[in-house]
Protein backbone atom coordinates (compact mmCIF):
# COMPACT_ATOMS: atom_id res chain seq x y z
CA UNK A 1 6.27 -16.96 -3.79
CA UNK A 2 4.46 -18.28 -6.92
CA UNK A 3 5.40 -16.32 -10.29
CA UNK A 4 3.70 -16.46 -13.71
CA UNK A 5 4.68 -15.46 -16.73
CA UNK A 6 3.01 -12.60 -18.63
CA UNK A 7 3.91 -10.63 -21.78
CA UNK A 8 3.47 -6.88 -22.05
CA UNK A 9 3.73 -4.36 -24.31
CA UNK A 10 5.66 -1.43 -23.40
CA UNK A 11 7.01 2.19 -25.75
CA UNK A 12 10.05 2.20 -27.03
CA UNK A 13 11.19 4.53 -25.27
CA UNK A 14 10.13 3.42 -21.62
CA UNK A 15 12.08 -0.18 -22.96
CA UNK A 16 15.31 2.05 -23.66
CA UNK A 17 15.20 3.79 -20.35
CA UNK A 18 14.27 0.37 -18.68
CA UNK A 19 17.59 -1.32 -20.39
CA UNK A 20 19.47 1.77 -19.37
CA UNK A 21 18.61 1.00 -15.15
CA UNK A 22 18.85 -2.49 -15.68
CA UNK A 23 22.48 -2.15 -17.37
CA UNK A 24 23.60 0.41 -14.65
CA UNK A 25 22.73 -1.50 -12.25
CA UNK A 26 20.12 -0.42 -10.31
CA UNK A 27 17.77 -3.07 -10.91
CA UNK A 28 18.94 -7.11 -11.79
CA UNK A 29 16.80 -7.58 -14.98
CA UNK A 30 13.72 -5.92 -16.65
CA UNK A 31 11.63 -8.78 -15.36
CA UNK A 32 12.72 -7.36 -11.72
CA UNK A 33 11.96 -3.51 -12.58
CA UNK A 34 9.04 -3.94 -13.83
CA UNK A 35 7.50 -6.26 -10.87
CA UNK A 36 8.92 -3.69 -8.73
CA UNK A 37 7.14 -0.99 -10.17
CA UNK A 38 3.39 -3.16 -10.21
CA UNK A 39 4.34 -3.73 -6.76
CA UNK A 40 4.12 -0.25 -5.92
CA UNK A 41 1.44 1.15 -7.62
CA UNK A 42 -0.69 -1.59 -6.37
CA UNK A 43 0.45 -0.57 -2.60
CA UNK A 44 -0.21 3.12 -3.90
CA UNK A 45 -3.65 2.12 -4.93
CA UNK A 46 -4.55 0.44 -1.69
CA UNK A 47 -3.01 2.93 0.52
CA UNK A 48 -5.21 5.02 -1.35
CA UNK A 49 -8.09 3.90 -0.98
CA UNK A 50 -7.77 2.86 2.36
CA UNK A 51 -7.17 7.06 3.01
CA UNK A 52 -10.75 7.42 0.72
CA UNK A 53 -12.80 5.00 3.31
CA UNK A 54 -11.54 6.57 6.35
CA UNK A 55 -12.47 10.05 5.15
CA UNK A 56 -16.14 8.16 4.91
CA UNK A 57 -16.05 7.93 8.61
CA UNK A 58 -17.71 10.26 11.08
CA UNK A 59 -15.18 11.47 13.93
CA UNK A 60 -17.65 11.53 16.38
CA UNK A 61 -19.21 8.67 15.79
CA UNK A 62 -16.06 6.88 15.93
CA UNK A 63 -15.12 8.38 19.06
CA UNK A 64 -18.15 7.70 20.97
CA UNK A 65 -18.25 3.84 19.99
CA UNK A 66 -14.69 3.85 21.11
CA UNK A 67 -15.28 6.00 24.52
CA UNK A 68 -18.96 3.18 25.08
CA UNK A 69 -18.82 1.35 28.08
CA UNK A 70 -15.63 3.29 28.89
CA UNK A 71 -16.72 4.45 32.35
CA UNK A 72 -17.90 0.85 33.37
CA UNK A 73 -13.88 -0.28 32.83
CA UNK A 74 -12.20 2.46 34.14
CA UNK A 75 -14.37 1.92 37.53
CA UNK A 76 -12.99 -1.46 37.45
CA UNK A 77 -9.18 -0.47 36.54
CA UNK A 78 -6.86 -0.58 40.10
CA UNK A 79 -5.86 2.97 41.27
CA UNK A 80 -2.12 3.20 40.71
């Protein structure tokens, strides 16, 4: 995985409770946290708005293109 560098600019008081994990121990360095926690809202984001686009689609709709042609196949499927 490629990394770059960035600088941000956080509160004071997020930096205080960041150093506070990081020196507990729950996360290796503030570098760590902090991709951690962009790595999650962007999955939050997508997830998201892949839940937005599928309420966009029409149940029916849907159903019927998947149930097309079904009848043809299921003449040719072997009777078990």
């Amino acid at each position: 995985m490629s990394v770059a560098k960035v600088a941000i600019t956080l509160d004071q008081n997020l930096l205080v409770t960041l150093d506070r994990l990081v020196r507990q121990h729950r996360f290796p360095s503030r570098s760590r946290m902090i991709q951690q926690a962009v790595e999650e809202k962007v999955a939050r984001i997508e997830s998201n708005r892949l839940a937005r686009e599928c309420e966009k689609l029409d149940c029916r709709l849907e159903q019927a293109i998947a149930e097309e042609g079904m009848s043809q196949e299921m003449d040719a499927w072997p009777t078990y």
